[in-house]
C-alpha atoms as a PDB file:
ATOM      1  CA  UNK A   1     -95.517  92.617-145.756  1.00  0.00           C
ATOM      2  CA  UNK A   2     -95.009  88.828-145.856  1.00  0.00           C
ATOM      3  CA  UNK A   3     -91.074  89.712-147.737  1.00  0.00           C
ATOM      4  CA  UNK A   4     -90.111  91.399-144.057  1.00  0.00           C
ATOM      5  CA  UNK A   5     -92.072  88.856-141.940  1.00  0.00           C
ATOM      6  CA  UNK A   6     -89.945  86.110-144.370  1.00  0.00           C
ATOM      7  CA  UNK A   7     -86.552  88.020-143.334  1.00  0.00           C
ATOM      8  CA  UNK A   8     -87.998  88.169-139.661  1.00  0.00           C
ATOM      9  CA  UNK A   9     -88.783  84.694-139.048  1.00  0.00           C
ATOM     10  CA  UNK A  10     -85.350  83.040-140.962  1.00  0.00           C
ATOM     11  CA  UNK A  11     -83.842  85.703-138.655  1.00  0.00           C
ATOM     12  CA  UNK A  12     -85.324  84.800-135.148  1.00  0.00           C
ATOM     13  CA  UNK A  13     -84.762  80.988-136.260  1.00  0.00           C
ATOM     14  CA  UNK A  14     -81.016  81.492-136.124  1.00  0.00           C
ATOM     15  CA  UNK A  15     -81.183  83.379-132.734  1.00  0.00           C
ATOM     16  CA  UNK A  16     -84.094  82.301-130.442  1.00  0.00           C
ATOM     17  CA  UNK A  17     -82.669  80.187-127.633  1.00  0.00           C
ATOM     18  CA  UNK A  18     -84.640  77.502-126.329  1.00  0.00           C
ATOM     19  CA  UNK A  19     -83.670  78.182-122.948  1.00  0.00           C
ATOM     20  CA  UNK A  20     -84.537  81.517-122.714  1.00  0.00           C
ATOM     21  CA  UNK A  21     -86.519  84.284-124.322  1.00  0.00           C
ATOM     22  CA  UNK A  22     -84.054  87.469-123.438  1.00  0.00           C
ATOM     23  CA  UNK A  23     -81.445  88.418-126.285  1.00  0.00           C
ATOM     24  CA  UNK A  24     -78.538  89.846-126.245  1.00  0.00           C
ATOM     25  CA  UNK A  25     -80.205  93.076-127.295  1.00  0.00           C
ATOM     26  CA  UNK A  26     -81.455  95.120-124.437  1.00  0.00           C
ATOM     27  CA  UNK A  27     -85.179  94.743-123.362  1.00  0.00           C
ATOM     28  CA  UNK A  28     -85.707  92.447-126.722  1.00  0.00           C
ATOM     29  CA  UNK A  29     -86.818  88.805-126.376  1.00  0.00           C
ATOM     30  CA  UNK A  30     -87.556  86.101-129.054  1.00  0.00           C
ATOM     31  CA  UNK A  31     -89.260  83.353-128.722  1.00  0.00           C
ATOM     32  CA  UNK A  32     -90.167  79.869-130.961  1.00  0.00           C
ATOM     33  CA  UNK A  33     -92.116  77.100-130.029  1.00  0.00           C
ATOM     34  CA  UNK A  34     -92.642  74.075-132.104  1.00  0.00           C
ATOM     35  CA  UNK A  35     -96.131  72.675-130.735  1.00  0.00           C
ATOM     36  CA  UNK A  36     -99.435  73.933-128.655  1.00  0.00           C
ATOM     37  CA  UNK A  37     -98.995  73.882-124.776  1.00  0.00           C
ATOM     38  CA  UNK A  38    -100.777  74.317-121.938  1.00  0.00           C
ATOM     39  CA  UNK A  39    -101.364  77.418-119.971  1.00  0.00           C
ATOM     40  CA  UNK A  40     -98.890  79.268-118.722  1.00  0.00           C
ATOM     41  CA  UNK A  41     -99.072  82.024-116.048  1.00  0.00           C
ATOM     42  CA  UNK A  42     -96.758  84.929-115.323  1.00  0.00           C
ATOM     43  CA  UNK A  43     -96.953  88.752-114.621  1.00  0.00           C
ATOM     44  CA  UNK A  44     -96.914  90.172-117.940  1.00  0.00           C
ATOM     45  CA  UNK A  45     -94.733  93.308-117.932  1.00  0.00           C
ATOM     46  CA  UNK A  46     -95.056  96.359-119.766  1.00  0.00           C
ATOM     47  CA  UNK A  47     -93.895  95.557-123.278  1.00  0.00           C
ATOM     48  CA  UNK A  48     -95.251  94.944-126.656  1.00  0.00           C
ATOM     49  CA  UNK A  49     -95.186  91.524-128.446  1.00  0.00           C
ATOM     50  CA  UNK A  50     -95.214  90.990-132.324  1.00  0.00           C
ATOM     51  CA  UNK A  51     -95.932  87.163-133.687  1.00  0.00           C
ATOM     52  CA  UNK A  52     -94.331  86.794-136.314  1.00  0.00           C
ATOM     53  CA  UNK A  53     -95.723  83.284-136.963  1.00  0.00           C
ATOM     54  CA  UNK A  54     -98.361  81.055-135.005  1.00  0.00           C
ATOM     55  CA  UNK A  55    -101.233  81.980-132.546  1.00  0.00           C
ATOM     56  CA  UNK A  56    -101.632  82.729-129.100  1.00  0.00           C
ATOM     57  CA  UNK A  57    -103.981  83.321-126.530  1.00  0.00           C
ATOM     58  CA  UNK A  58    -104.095  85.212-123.522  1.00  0.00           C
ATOM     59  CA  UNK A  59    -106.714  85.642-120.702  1.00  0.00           C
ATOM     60  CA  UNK A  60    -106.352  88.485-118.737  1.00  0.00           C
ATOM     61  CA  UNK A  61    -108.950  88.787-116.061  1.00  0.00           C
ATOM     62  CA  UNK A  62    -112.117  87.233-117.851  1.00  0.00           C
ATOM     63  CA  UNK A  63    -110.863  88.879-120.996  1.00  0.00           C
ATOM     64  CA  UNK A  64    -109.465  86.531-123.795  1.00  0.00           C
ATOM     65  CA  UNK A  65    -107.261  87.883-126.423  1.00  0.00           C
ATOM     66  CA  UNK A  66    -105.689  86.529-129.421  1.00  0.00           C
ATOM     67  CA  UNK A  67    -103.112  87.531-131.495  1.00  0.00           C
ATOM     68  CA  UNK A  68    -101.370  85.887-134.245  1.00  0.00           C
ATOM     69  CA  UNK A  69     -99.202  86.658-137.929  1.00  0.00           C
ATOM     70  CA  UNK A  70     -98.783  90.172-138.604  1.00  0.00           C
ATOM     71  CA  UNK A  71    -100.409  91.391-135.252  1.00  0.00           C
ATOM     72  CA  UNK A  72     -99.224  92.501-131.623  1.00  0.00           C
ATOM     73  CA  UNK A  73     -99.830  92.921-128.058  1.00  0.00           C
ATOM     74  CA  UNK A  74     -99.418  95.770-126.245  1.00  0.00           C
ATOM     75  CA  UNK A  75     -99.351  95.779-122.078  1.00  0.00           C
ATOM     76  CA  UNK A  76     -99.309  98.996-120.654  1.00  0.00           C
ATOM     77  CA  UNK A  77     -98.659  97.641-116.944  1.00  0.00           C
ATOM     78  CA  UNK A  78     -97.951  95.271-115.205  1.00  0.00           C
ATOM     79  CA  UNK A  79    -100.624  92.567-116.055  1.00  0.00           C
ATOM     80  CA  UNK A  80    -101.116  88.656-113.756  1.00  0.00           C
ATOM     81  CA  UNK A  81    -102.227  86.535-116.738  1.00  0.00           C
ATOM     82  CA  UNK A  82    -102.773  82.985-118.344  1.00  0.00           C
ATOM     83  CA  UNK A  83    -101.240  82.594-121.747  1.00  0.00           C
ATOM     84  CA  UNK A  84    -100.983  79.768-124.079  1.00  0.00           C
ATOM     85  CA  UNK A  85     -99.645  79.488-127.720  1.00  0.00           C
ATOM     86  CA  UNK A  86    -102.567  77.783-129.957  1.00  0.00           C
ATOM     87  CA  UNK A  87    -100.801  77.107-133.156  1.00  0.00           C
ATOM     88  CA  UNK A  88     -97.259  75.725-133.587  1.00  0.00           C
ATOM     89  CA  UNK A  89     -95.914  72.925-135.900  1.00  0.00           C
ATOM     90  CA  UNK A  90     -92.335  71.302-135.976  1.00  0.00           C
ATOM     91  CA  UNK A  91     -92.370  72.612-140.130  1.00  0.00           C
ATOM     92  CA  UNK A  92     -93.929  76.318-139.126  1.00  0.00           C
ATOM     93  CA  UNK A  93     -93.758  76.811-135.633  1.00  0.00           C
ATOM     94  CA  UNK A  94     -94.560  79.616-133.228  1.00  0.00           C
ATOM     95  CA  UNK A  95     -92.252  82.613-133.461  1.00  0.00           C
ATOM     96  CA  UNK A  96     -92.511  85.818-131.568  1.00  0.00           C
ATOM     97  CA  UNK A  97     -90.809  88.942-130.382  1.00  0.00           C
ATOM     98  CA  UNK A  98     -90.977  91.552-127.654  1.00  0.00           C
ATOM     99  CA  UNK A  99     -89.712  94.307-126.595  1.00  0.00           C
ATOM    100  CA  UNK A 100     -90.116  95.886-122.735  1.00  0.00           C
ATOM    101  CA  UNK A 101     -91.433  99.087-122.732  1.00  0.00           C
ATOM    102  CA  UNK A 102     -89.415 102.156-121.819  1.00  0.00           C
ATOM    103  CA  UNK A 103     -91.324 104.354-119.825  1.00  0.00           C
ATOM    104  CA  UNK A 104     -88.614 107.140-119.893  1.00  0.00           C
ATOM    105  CA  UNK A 105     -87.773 107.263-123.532  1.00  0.00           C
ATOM    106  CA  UNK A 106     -91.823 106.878-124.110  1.00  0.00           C
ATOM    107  CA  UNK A 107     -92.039 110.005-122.007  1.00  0.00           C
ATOM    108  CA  UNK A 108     -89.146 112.357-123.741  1.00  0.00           C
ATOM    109  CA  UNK A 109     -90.353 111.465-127.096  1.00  0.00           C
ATOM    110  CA  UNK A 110     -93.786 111.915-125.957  1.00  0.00           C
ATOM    111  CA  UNK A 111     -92.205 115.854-124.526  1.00  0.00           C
ATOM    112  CA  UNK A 112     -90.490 116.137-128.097  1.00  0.00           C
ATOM    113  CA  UNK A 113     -93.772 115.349-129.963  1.00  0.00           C
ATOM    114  CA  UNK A 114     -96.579 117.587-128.905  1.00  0.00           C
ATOM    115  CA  UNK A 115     -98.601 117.287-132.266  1.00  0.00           C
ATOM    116  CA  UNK A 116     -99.545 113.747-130.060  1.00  0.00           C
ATOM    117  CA  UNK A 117    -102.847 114.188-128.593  1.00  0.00           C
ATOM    118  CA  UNK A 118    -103.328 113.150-125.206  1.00  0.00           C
ATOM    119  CA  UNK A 119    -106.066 110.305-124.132  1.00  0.00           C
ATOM    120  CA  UNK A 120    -107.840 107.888-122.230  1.00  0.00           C
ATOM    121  CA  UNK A 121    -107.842 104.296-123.782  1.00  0.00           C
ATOM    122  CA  UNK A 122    -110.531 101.901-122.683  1.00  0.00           C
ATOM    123  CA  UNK A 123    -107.955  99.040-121.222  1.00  0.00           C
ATOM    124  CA  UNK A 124    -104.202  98.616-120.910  1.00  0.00           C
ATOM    125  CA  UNK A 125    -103.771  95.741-122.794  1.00  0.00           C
ATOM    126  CA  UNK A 126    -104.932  95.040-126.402  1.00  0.00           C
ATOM    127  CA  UNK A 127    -104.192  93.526-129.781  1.00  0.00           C
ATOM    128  CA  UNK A 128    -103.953  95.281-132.921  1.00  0.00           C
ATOM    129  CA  UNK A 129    -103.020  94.731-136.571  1.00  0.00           C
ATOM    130  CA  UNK A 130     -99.399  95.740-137.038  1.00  0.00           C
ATOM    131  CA  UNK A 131     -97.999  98.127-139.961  1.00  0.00           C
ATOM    132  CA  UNK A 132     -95.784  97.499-142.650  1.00  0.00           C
ATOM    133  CA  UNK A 133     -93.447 100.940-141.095  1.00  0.00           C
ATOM    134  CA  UNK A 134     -94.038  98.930-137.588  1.00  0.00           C
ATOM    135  CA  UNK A 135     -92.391  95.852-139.033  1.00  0.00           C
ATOM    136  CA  UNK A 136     -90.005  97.545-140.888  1.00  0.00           C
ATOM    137  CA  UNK A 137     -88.869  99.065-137.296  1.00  0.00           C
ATOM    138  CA  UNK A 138     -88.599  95.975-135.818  1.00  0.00           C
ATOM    139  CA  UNK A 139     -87.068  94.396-138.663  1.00  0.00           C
ATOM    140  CA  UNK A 140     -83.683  97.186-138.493  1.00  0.00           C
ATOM    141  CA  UNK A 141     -83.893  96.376-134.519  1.00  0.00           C
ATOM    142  CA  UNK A 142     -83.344  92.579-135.082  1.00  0.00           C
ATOM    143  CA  UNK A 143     -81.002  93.042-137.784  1.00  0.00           C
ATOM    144  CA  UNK A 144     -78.204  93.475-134.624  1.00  0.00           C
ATOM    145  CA  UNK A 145     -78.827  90.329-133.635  1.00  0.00           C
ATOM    146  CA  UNK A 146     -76.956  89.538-136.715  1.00  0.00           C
ATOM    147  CA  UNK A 147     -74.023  92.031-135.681  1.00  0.00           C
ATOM    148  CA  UNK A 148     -73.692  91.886-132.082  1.00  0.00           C
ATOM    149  CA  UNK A 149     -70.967  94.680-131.819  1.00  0.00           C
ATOM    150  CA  UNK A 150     -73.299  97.366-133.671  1.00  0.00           C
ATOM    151  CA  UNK A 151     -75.636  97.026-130.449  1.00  0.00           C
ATOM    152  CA  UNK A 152     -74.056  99.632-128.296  1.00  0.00           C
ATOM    153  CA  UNK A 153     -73.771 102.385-130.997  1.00  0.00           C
ATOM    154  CA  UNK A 154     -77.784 101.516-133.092  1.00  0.00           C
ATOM    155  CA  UNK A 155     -79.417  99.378-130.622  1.00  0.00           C
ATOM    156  CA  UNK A 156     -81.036 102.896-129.089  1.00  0.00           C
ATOM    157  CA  UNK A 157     -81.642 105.114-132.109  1.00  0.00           C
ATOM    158  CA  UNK A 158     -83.660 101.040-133.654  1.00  0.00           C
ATOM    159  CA  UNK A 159     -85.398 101.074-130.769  1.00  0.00           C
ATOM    160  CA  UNK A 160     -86.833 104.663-130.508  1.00  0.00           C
ATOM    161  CA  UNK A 161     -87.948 104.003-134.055  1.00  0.00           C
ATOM    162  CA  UNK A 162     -90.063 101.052-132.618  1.00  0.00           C
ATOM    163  CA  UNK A 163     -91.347 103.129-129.899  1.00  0.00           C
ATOM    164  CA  UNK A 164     -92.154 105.668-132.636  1.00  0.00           C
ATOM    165  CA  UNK A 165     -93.909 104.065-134.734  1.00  0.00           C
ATOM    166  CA  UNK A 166     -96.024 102.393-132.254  1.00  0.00           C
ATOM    167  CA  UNK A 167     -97.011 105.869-130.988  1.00  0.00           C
ATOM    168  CA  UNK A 168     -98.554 106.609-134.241  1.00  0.00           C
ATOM    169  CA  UNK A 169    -100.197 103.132-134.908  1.00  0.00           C
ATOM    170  CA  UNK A 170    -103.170 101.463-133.385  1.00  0.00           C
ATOM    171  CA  UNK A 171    -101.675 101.408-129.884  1.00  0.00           C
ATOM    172  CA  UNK A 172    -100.526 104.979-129.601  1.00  0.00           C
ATOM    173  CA  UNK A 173    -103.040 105.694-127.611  1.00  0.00           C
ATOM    174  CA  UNK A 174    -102.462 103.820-124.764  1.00  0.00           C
ATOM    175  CA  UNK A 175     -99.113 104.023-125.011  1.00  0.00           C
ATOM    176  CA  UNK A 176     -99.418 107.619-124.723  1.00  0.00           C
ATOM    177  CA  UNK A 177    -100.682 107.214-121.089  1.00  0.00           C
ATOM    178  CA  UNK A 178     -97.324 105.218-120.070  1.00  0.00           C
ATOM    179  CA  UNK A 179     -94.955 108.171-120.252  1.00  0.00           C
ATOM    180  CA  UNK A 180     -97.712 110.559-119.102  1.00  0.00           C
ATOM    181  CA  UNK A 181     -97.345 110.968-115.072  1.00  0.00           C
ATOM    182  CA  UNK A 182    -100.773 112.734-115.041  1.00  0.00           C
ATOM    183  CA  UNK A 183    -103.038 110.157-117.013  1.00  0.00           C
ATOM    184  CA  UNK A 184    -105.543 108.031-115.645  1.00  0.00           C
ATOM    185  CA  UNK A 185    -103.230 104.887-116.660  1.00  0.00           C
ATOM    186  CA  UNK A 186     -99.886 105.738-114.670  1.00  0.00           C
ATOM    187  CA  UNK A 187    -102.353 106.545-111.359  1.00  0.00           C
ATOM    188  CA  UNK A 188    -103.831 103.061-111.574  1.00  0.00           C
ATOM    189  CA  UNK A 189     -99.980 102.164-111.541  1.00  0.00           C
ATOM    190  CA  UNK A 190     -99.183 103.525-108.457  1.00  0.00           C
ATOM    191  CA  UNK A 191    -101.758 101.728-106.853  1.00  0.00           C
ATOM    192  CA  UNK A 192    -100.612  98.395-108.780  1.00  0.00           C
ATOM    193  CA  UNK A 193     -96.969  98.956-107.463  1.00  0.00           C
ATOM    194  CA  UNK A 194     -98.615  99.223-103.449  1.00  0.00           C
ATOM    195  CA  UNK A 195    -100.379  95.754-104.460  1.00  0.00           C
ATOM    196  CA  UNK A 196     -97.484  94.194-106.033  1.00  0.00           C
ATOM    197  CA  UNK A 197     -95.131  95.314-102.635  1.00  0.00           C
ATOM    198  CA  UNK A 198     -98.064  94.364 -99.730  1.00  0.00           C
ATOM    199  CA  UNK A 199     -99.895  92.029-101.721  1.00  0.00           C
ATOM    200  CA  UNK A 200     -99.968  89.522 -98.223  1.00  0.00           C
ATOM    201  CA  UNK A 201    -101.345  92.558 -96.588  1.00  0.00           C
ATOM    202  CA  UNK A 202    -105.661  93.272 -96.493  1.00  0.00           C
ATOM    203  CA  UNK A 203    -106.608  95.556 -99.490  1.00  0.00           C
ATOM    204  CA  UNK A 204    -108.716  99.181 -98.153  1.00  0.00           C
ATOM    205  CA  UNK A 205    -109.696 100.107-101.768  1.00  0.00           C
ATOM    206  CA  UNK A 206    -109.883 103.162-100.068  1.00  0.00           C
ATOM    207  CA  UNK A 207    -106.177 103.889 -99.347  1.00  0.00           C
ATOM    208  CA  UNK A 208    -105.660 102.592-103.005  1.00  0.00           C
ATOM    209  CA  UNK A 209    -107.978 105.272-104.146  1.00  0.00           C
ATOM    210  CA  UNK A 210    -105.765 107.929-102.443  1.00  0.00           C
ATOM    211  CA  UNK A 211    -102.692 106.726-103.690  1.00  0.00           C
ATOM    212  CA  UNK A 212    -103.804 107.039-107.086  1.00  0.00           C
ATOM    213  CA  UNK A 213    -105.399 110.737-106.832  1.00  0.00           C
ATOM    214  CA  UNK A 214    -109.050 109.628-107.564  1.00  0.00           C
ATOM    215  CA  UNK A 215    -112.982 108.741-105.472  1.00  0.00           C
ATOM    216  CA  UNK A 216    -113.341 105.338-104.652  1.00  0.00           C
ATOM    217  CA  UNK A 217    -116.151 104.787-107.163  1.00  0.00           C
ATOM    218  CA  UNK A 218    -113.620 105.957-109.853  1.00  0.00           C
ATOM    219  CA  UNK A 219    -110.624 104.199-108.742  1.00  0.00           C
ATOM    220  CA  UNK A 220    -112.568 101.358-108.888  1.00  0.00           C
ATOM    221  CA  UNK A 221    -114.311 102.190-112.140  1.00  0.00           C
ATOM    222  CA  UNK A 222    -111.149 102.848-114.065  1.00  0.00           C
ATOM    223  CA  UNK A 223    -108.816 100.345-112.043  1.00  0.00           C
ATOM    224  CA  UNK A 224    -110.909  97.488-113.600  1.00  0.00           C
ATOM    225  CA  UNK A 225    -111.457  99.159-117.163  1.00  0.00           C
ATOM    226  CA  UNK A 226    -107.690  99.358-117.555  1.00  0.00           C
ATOM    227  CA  UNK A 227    -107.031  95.670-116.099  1.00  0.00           C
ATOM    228  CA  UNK A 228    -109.658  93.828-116.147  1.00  0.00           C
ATOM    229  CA  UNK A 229    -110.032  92.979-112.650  1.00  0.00           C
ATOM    230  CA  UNK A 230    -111.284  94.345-109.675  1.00  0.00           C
ATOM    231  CA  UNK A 231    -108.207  95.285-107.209  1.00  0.00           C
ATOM    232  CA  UNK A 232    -109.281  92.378-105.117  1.00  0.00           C
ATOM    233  CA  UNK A 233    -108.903  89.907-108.004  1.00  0.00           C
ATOM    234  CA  UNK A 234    -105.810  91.652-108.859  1.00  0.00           C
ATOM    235  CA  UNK A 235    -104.312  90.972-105.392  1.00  0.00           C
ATOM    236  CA  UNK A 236    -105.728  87.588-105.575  1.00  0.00           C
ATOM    237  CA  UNK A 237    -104.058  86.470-108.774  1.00  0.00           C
ATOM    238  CA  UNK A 238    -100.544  88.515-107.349  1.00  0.00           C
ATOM    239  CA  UNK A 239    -101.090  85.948-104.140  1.00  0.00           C
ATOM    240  CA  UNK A 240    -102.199  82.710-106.205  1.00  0.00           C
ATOM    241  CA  UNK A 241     -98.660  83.362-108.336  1.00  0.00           C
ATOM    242  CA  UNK A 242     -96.442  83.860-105.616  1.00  0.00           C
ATOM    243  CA  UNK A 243     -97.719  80.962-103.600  1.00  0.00           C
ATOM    244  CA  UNK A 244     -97.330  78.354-106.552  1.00  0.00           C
ATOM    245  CA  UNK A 245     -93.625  79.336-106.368  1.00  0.00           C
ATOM    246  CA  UNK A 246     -93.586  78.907-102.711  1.00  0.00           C
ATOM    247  CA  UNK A 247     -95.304  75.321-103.153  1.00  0.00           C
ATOM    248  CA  UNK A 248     -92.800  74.286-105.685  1.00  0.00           C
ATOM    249  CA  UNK A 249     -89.978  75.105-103.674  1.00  0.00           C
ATOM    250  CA  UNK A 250     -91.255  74.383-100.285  1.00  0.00           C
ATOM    251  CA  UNK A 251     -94.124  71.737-100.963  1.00  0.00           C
ATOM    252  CA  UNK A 252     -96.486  72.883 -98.105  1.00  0.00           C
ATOM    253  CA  UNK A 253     -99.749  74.148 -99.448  1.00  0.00           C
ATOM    254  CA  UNK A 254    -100.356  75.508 -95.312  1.00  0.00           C
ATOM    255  CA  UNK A 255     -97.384  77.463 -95.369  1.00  0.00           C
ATOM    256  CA  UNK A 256     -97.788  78.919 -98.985  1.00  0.00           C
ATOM    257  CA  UNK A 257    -101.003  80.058 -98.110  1.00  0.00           C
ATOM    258  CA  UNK A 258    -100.310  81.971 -95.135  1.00  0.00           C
ATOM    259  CA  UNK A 259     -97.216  83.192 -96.363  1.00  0.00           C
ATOM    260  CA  UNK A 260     -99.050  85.217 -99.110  1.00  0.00           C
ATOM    261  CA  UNK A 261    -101.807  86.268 -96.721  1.00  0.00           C
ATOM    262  CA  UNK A 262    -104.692  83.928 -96.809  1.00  0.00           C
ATOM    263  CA  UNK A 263    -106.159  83.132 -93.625  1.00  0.00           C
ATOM    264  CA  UNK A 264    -108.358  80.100 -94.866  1.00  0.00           C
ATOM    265  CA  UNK A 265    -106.493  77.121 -96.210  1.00  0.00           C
ATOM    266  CA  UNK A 266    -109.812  76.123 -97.386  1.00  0.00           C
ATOM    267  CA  UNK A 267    -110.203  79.061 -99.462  1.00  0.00           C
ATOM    268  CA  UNK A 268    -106.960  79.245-100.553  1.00  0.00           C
ATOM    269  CA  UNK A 269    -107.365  75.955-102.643  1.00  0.00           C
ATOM    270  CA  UNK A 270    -110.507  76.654-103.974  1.00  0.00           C
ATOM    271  CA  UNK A 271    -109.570  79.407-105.464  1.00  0.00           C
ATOM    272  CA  UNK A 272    -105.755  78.101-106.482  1.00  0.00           C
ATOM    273  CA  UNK A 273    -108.063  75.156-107.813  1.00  0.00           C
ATOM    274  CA  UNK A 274    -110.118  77.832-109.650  1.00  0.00           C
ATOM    275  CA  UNK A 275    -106.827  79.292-111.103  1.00  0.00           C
ATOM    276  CA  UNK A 276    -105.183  76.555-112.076  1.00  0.00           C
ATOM    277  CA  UNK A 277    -106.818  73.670-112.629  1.00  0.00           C
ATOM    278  CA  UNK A 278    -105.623  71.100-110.005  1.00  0.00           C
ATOM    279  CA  UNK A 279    -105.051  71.409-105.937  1.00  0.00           C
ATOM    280  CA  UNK A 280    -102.425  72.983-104.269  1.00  0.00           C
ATOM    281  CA  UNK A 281    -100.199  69.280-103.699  1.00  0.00           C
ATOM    282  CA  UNK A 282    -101.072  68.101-107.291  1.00  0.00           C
ATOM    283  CA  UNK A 283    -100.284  70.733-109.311  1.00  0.00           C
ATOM    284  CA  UNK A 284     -96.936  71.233-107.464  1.00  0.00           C
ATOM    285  CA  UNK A 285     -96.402  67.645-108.228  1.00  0.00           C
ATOM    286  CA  UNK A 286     -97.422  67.927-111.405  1.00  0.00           C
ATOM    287  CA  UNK A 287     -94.954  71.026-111.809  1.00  0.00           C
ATOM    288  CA  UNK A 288     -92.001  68.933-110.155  1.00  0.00           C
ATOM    289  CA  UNK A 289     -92.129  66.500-112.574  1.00  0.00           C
ATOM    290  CA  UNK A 290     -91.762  68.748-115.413  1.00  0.00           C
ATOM    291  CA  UNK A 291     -88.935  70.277-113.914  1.00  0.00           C
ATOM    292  CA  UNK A 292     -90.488  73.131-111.882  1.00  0.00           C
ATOM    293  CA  UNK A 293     -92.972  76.155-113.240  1.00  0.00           C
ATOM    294  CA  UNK A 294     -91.865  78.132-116.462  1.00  0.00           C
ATOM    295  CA  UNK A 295     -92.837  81.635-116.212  1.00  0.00           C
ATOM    296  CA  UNK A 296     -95.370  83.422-118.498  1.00  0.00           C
ATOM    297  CA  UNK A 297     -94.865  86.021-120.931  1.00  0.00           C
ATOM    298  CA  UNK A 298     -96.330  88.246-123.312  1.00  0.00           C
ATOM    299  CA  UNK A 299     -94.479  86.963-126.078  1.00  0.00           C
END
């Protein structure tokens, strides 16, 4: 496989903007770093994320994944996360590339291929070796990158062959459970969308639990196999996120705090503390003078 990751990386070389991750293809992002650098943290969207070159880690909940050449990441929903890249060089630097998940076109080709078995994954993340058809996918998709005005006629048909071949690779089955309205996965969602809309609000695990169709016990159950975190440490991290932007942008750790539904200050910078190293006024500082937060990402 190395001849397509070759083509691959001279490829995203040409077109990765340092600026930004999104192409000009849609739902495709590249991006290349040239060194290690610290944590960043972000909502991870549903998408998939192949490195082409490097290493990175991500810590999702207490769970720490790695992926590097030749592998990729799959998020099934919407994910708060720490991620990092670990190996990079100026000569052979970090290079990766993602693509956001489609839960409509997951679910018609999921309609037009019934010979797919149905299941229950144990998480919705993970990382998995990719396949030399997978890359070969990925390497048509990218190959518009090269002929911008192709996009509108191939980019679709390139992508479905992505989504395809992921389906019958090591991720299939989780990504079976995105375009599934009835799996165990896209109930947890629904409850994840509430959070992410009234995450200044108090959590009832119990009105979560009835939002998703399930007992408590196994809302709770599956709600943490599939993320990681308990829905209170989900909510937390949602909260923690939102009020780093408000600090950076406003500058009063008070305000942030109450404004995303803590009623302790106290507590609220332990636990931002906890999250991210450094107090509430010292990591916005901190942030300032490197020009304000950068956003995390899967890729």
């Amino acid at each position: 496989m190395q001849d397509i990751l070759d083509r691959l990386i001279h490829r995203a070389r040409r077109h990765a903007d340092p600026t930004r991750t999104q192409t000009v293809l849609p739902r495709v992002g590249l991006a290349v770093r040239t060194e290690p650098g610290p944590p960043s943290t972000g909502l991870y969207q549903p998408m998939v994320c192949v490195v082409l070159q490097g290493a990175k880690e991500v810590l999702i909940g207490e769970t720490v994944l790695r992926y590097d050449a030749a592998t990729s990441f799959v998020a099934s929903l919407d994910l708060p996360a720490s991620g990092r890249i670990v190996e990079a060089t100026p000569d052979k630097p970090y290079i990766g590339a993602g693509l956001t998940l489609d839960r409509e076109a997951l679910g018609a080709m999921l309609a037009e291929a019934p010979s797919l078995p149905p299941c229950d994954p144990a998480a919705g993340f993970g990382v998995a070796p990719i396949t030399r058809e997978l890359l070969e996918a990925w390497a048509l998709l990218l190959a518009l990158l090269d002929t911008p005005a192709d996009i509108p006629f191939l980019a679709a048909s390139r992508e479905r062959e992505v989504l395809y071949r992921l389906l019958q690779g090591p991720h299939g089955a989780m990504l079976r459970q995105i375009g599934r309205e009835d799996s165990r996965l896209s109930r947890v969602r629904r409850s994840i969308e509430w959070i992410a809309r009234h995450y200044d609000r108090p959590l009832r695990v119990e009105a979560l639990a009835e939002i998703a169709g399930m007992s408590v016990p196994s809302f709770h159950r599956h709600f943490k196999t599939v993320t990681a975190m308990s829905p209170l440490q989900y909510q937390k991290r949602l909260r923690l996120q939102a009020a780093r932007r408000l600090l950076v942008s406003q500058g009063e750790a008070g305000r942030a705090a109450y404004a995303v539904g803590y009623e302790s200050a106290s507590q609220f910078s332990r636990e931002y503390r906890r999250l991210f190293g450094a107090p509430p006024a010292r990591d916005a500082a901190r942030l300032l003078a490197g020009g304000g937060e950068q956003p995390g990402t899967a890729i």
